[in-house]
Protein backbone atom coordinates (compact mmCIF):
# COMPACT_ATOMS: atom_id res chain seq x y z
CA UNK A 1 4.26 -0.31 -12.98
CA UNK A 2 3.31 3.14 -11.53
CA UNK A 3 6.86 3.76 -11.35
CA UNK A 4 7.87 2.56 -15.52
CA UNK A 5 4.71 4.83 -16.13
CA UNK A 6 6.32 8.01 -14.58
CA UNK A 7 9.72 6.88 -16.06
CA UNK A 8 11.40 6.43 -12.57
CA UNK A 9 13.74 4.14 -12.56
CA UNK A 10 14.69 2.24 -9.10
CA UNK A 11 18.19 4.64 -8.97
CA UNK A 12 15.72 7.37 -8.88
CA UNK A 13 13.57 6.33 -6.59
CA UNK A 14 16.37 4.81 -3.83
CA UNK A 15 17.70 8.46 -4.06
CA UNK A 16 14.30 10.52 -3.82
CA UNK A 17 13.39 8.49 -0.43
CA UNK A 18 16.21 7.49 0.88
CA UNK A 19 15.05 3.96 1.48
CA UNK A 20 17.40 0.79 0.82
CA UNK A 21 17.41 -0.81 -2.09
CA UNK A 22 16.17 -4.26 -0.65
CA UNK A 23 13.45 -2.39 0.91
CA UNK A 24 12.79 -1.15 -2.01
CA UNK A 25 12.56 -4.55 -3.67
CA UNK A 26 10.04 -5.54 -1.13
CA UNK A 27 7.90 -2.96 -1.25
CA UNK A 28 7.71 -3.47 -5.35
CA UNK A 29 6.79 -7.16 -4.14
CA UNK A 30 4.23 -5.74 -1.96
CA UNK A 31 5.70 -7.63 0.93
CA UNK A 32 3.50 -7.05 4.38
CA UNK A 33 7.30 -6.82 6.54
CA UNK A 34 7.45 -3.61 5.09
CA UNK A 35 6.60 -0.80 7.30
CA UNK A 36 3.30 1.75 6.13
CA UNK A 37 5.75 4.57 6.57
CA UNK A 38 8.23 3.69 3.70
CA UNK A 39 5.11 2.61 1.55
CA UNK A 40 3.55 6.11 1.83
CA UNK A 41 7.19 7.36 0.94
CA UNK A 42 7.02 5.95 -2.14
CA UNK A 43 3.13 6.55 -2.98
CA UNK A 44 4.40 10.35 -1.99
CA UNK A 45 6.89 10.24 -5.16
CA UNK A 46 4.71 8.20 -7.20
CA UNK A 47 1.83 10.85 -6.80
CA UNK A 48 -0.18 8.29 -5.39
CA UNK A 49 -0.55 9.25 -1.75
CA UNK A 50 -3.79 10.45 -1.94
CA UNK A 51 -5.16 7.03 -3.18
CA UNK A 52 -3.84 5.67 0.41
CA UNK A 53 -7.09 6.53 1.76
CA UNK A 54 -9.09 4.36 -0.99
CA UNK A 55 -7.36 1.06 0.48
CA UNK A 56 -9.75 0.50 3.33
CA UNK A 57 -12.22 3.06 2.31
CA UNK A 58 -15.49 0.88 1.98
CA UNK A 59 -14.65 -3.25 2.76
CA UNK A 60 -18.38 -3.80 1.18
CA UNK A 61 -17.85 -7.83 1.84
CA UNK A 62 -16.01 -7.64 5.42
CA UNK A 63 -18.48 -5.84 6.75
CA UNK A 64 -21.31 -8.17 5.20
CA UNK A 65 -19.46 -10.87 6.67
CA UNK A 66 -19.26 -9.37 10.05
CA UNK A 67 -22.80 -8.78 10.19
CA UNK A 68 -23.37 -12.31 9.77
CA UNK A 69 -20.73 -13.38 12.03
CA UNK A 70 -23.08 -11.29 15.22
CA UNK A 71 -26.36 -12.16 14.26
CA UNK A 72 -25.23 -15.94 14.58
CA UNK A 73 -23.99 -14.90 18.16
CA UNK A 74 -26.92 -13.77 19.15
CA UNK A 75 -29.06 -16.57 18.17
């Protein structure tokens, strides 16, 4: 979607970060396989590299669940 928004088409984008066009595909997919480093090369032409840092920036429930996790270890 973030790509339709700023009106770059797939051509574009293949060109602009010189990753493969099945890689590509993936990544548009959101497949895990793919590595972080072709990911941020596309948030980087997106615009959206800054917003990397908001993925994992508070995990509110993990750590609640971790919490509980040790206290029942220590019991």
């Amino acid at each position: 979607m973030a790509m339709k928004r700023r009106g770059i088409s797939q051509d574009m984008m293949y060109k602009r970060t010189g990753i493969s066009k099945p890689t590509l595909r993936k990544i548009t997919k959101g497949d895990p396989s793919v590595s972080i480093g072709h990911y941020v090369n596309v948030l980087a032409v997106l615009g959206l590299l800054e917003d990397l840092g908001n993925v994992a920036l508070d995990d509110e429930l993990g750590r609640k669940l971790q919490d509980i996790e040790l206290l029942k270890r220590k019991r």
